[in-house]
PDB file of N, CA and C in Angstrom:
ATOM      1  N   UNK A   1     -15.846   8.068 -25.846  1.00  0.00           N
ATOM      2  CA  UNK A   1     -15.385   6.791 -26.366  1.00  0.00           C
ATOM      3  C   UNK A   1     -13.960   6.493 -25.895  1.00  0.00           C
ATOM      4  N   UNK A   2     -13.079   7.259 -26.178  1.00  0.00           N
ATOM      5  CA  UNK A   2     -11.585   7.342 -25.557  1.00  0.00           C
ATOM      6  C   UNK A   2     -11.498   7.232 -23.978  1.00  0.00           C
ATOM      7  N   UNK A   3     -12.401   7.881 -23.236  1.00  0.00           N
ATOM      8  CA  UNK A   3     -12.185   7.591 -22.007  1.00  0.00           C
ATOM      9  C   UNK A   3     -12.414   6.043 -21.233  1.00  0.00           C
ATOM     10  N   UNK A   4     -14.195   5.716 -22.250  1.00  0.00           N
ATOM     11  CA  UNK A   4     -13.975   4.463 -22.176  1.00  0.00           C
ATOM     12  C   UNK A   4     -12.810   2.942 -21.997  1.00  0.00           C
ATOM     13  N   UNK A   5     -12.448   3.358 -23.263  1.00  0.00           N
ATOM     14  CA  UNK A   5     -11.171   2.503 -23.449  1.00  0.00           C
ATOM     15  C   UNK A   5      -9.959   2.881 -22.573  1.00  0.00           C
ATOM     16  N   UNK A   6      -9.586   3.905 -22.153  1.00  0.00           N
ATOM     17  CA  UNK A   6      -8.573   4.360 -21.256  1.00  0.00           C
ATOM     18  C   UNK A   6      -8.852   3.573 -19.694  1.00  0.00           C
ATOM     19  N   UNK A   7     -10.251   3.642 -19.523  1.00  0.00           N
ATOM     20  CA  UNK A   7     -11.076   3.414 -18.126  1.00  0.00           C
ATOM     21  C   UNK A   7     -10.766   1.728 -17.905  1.00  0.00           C
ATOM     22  N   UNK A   8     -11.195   1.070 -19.333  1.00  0.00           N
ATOM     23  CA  UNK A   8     -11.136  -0.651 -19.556  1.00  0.00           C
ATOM     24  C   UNK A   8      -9.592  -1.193 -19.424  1.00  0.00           C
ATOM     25  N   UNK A   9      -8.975  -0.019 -19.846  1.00  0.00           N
ATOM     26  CA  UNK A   9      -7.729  -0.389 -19.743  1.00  0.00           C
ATOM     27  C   UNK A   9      -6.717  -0.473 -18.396  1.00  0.00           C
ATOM     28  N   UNK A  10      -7.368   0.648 -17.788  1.00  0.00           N
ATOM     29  CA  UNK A  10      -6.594   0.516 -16.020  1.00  0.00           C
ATOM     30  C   UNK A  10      -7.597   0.403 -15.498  1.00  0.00           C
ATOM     31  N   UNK A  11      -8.704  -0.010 -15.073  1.00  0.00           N
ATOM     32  CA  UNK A  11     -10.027  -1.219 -14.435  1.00  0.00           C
ATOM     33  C   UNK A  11      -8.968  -1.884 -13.478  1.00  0.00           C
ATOM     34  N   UNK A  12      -8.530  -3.002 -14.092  1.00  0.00           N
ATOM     35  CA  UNK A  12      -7.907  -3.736 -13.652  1.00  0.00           C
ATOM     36  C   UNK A  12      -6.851  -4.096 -12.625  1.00  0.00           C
ATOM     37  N   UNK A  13      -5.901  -2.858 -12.615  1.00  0.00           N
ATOM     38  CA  UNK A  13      -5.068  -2.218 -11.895  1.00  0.00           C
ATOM     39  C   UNK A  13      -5.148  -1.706 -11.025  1.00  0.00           C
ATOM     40  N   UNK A  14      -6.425  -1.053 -10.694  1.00  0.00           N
ATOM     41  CA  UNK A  14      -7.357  -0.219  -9.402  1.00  0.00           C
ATOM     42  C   UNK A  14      -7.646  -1.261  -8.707  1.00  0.00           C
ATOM     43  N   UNK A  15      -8.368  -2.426  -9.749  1.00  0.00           N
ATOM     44  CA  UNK A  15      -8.871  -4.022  -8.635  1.00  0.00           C
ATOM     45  C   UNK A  15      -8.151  -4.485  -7.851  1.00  0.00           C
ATOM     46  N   UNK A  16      -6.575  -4.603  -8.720  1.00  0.00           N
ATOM     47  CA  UNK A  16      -5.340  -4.997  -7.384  1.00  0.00           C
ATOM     48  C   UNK A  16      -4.979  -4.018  -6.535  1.00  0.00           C
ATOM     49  N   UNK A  17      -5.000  -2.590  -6.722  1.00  0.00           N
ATOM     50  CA  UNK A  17      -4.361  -2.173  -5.842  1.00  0.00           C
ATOM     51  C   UNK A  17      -5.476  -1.877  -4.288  1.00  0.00           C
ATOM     52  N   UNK A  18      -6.512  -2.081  -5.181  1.00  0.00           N
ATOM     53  CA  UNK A  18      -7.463  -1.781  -3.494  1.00  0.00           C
ATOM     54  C   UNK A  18      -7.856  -3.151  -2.736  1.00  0.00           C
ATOM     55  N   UNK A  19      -7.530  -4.125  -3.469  1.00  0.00           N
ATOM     56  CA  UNK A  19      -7.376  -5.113  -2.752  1.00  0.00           C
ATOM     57  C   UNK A  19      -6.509  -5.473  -2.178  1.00  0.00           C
ATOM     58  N   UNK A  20      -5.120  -4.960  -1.706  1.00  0.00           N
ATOM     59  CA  UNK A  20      -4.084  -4.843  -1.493  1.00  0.00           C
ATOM     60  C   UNK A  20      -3.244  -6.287  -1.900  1.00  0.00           C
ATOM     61  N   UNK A  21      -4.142  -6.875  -3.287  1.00  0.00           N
ATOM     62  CA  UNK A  21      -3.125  -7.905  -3.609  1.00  0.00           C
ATOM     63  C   UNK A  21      -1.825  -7.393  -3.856  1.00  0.00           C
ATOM     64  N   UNK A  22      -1.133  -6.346  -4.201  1.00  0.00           N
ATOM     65  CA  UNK A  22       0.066  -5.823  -4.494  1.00  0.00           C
ATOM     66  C   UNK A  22       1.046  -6.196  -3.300  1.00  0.00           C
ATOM     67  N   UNK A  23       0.275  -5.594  -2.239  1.00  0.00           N
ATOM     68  CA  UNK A  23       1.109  -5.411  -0.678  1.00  0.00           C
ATOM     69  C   UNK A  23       1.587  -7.219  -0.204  1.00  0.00           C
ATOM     70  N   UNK A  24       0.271  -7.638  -0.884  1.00  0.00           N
ATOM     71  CA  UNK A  24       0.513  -8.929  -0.282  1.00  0.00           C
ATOM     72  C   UNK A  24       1.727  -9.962  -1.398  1.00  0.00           C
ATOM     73  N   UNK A  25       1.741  -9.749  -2.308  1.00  0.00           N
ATOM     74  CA  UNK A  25       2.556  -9.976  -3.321  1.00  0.00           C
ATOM     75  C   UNK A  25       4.341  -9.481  -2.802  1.00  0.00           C
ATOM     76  N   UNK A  26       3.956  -8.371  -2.910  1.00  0.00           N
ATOM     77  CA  UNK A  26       5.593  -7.735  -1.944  1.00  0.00           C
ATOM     78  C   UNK A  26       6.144  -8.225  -0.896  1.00  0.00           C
ATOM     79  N   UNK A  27       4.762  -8.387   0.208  1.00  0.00           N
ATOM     80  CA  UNK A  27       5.668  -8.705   1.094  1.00  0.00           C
ATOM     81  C   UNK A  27       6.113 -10.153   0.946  1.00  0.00           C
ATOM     82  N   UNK A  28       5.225 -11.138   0.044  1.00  0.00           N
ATOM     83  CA  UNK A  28       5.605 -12.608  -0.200  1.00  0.00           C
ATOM     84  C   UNK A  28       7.218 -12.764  -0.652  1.00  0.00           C
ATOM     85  N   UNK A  29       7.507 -11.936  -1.422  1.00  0.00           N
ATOM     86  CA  UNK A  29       8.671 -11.944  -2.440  1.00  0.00           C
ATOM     87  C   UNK A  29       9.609 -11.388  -1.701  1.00  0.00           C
ATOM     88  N   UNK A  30       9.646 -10.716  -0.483  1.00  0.00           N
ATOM     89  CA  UNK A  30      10.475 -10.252   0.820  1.00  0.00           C
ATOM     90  C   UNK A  30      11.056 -10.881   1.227  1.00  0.00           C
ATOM     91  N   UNK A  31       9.523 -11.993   2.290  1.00  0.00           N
ATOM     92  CA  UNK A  31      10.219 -13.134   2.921  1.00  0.00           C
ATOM     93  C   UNK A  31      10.386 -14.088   2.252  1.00  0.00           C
ATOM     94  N   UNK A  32      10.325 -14.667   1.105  1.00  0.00           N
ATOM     95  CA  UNK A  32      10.789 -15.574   0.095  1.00  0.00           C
ATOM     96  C   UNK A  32      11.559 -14.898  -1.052  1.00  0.00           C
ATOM     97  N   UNK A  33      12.976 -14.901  -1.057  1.00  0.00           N
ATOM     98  CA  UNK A  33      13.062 -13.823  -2.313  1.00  0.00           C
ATOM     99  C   UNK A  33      13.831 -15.210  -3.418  1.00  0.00           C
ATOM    100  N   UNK A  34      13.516 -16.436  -3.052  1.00  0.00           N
ATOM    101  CA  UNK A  34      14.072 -17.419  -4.089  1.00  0.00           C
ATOM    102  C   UNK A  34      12.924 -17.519  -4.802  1.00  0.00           C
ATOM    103  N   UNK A  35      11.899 -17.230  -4.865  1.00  0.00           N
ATOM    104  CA  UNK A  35      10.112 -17.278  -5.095  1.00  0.00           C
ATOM    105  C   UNK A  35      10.672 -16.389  -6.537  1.00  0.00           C
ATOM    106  N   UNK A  36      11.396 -14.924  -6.637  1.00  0.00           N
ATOM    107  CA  UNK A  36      11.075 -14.504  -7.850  1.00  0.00           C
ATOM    108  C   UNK A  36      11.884 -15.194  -8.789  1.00  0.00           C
ATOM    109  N   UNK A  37      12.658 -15.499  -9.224  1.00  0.00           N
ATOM    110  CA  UNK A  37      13.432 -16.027  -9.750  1.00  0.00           C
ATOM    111  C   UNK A  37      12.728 -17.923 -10.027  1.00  0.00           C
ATOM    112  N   UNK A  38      12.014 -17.933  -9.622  1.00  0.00           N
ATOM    113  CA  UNK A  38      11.084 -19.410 -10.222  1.00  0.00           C
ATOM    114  C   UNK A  38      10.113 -18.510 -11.082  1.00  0.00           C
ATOM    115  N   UNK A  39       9.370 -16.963 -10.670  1.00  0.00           N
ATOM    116  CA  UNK A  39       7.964 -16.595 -11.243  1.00  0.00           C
ATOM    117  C   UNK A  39       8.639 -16.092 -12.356  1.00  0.00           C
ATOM    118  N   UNK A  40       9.931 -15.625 -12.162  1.00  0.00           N
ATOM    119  CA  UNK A  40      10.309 -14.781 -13.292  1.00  0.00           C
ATOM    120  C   UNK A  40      10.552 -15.746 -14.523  1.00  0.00           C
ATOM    121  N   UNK A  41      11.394 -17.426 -14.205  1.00  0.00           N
ATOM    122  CA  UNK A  41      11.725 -17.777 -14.917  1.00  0.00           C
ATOM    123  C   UNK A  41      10.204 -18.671 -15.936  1.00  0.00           C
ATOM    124  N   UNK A  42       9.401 -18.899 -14.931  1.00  0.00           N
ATOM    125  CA  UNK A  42       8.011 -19.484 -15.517  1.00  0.00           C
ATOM    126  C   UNK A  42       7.345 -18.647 -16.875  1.00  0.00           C
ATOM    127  N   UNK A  43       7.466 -17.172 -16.007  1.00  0.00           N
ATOM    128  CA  UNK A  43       6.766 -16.169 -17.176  1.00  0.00           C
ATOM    129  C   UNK A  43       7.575 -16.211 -18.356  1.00  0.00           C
ATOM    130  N   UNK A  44       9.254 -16.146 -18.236  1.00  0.00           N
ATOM    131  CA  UNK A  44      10.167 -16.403 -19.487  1.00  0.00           C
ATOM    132  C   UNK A  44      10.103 -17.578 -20.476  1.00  0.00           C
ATOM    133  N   UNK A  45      10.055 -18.452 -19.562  1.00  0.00           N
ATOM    134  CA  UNK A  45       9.499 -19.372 -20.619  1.00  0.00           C
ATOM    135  C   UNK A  45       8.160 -19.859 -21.314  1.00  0.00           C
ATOM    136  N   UNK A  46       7.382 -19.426 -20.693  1.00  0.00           N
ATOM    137  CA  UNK A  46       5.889 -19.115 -21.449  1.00  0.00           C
ATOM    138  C   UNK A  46       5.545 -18.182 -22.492  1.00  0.00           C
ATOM    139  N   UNK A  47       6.809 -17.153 -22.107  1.00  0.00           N
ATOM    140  CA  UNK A  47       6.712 -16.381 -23.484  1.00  0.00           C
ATOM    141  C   UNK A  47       7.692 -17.105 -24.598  1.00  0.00           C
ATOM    142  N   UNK A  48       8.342 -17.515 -24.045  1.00  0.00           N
ATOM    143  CA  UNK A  48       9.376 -17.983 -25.344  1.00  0.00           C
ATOM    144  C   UNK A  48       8.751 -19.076 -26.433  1.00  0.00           C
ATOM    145  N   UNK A  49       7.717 -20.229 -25.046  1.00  0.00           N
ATOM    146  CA  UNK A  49       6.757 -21.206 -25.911  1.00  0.00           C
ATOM    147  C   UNK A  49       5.811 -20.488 -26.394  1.00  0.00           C
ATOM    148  N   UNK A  50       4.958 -19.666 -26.441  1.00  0.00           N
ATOM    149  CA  UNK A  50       4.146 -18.810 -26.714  1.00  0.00           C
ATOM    150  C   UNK A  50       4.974 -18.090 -28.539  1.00  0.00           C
ATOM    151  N   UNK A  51       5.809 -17.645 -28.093  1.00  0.00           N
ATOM    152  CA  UNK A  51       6.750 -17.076 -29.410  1.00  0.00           C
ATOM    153  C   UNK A  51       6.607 -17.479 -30.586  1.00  0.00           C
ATOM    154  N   UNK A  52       7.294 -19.127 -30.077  1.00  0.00           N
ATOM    155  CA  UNK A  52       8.299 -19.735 -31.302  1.00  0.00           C
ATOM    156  C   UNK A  52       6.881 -20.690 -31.498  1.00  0.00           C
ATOM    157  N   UNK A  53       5.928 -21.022 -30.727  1.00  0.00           N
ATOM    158  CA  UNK A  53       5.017 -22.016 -31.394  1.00  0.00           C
ATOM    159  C   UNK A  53       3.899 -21.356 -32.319  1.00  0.00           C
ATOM    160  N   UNK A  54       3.806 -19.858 -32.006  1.00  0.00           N
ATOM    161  CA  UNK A  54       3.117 -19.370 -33.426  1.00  0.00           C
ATOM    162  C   UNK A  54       3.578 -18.871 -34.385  1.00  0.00           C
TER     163      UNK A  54
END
């Protein structure tokens, strides 16, 4: 049962990394490095609306 849930839990993580969406993610944020600083600030504020509206 535990392994189950351990397994469901990094699934997901194996999907990106053998798809080499990771690599391709890195190298995006390389040659664009003004790119993180828009993703970073998007995710910040989605959590903050996310927060304060429940």
């Amino acid at each position: 049962m535990f392994k189950k849930i351990i397994t469901a839990i990094f699934e997901p993580f194996k999907l990106f990394s053998s798809k080499g969406i990771s690599e391709g993610t890195s190298n995006f944020f390389t040659k664009h490095p003004y790119a993180i600083y828009i993703v970073t600030f998007l995710i910040s504020a989605l959590v903050i609306y996310f927060t304060y509206k429940i």
